[in-house]
Protein backbone atom coordinates (compact mmCIF):
# COMPACT_ATOMS: atom_id res chain seq x y z
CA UNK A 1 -11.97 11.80 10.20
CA UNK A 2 -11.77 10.07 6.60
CA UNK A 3 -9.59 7.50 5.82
CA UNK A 4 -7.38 7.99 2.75
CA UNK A 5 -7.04 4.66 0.90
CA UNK A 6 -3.57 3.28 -0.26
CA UNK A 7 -4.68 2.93 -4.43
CA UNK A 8 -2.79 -0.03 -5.91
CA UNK A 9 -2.28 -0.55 -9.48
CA UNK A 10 -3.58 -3.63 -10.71
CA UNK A 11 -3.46 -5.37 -7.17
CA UNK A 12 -0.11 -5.72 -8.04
CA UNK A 13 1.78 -2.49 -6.33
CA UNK A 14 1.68 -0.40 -2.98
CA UNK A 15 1.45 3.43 -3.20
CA UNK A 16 2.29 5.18 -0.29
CA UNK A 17 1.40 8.60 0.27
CA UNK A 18 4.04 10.77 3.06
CA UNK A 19 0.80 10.84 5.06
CA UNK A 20 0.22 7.18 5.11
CA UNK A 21 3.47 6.13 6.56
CA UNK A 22 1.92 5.19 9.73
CA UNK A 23 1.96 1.69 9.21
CA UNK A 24 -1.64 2.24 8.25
CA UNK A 25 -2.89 -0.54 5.63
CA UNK A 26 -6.83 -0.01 3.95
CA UNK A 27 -8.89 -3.06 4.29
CA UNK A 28 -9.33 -2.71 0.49
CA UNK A 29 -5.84 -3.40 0.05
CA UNK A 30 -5.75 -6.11 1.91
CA UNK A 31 -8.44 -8.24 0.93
CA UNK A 32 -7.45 -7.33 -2.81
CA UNK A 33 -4.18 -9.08 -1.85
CA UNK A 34 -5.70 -11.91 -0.11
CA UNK A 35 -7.70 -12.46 -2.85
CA UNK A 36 -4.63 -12.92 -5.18
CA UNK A 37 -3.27 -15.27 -2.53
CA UNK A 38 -6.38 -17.47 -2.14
CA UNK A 39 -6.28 -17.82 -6.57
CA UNK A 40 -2.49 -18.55 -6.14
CA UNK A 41 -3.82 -21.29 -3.60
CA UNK A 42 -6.26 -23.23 -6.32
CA UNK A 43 -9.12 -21.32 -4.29
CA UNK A 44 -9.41 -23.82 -1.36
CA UNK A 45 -12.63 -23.85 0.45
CA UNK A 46 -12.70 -22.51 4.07
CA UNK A 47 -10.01 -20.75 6.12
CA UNK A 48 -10.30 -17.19 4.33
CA UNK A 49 -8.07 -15.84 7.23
CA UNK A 50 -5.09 -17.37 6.25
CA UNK A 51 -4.80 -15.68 3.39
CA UNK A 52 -6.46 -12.43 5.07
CA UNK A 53 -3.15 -12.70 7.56
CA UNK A 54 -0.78 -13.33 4.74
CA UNK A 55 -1.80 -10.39 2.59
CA UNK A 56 -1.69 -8.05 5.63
CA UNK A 57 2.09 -9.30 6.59
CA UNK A 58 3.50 -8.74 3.35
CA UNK A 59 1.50 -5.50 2.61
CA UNK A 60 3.21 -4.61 5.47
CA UNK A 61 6.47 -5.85 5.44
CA UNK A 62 6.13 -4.03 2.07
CA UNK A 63 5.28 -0.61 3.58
CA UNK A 64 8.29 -1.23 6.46
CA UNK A 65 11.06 -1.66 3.64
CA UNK A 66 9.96 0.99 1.54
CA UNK A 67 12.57 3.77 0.97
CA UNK A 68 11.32 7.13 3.01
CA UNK A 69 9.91 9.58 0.89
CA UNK A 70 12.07 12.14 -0.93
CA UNK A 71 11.28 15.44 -2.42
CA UNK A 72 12.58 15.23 -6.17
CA UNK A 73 10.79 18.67 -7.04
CA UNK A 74 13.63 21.24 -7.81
CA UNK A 75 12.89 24.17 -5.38
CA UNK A 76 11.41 27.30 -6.72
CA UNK A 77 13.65 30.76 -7.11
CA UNK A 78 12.11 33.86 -7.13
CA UNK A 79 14.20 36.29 -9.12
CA UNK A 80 13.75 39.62 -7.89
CA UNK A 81 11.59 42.01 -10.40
CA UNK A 82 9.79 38.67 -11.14
């Protein structure tokens, strides 16, 4: 079974898909965010899981307060002799 990956835009935001709501996180995602972390840290030497653990908790700490997904599409009526 593929994975689907969790796109973010410029590192900076989370996209959920209604099929991803699993508290599933990609691995891309997180290491783009611990990356960010480990710059924001004046890119200390050693411990790489610190930051590894920090992205992953607010990634998903993110996905856990995100609103549930609504349908905004209007519906479609079929009009009969359409």
């Amino acid at each position: 079974m593929a994975k689907q990956r969790m796109g973010t835009s410029g590192n900076r935001g989370l996209h959920i898909s209604p099929s991803e709501t699993d508290n599933h996180i990609a691995s891309e995602d997180i290491a783009a965010l611990a990356y960010e972390l480990w710059q924001a840290r004046g890119r200390p030497e050693g411990s790489p899981e610190v930051d590894w653990l920090e992205a992953e908790k607010q990634l998903r700490d993110r996905l856990e307060s995100a609103p549930a997904a609504q349908n905004t599409e209007p519906l479609l009526v079929r009009r009969s002799g359409a």
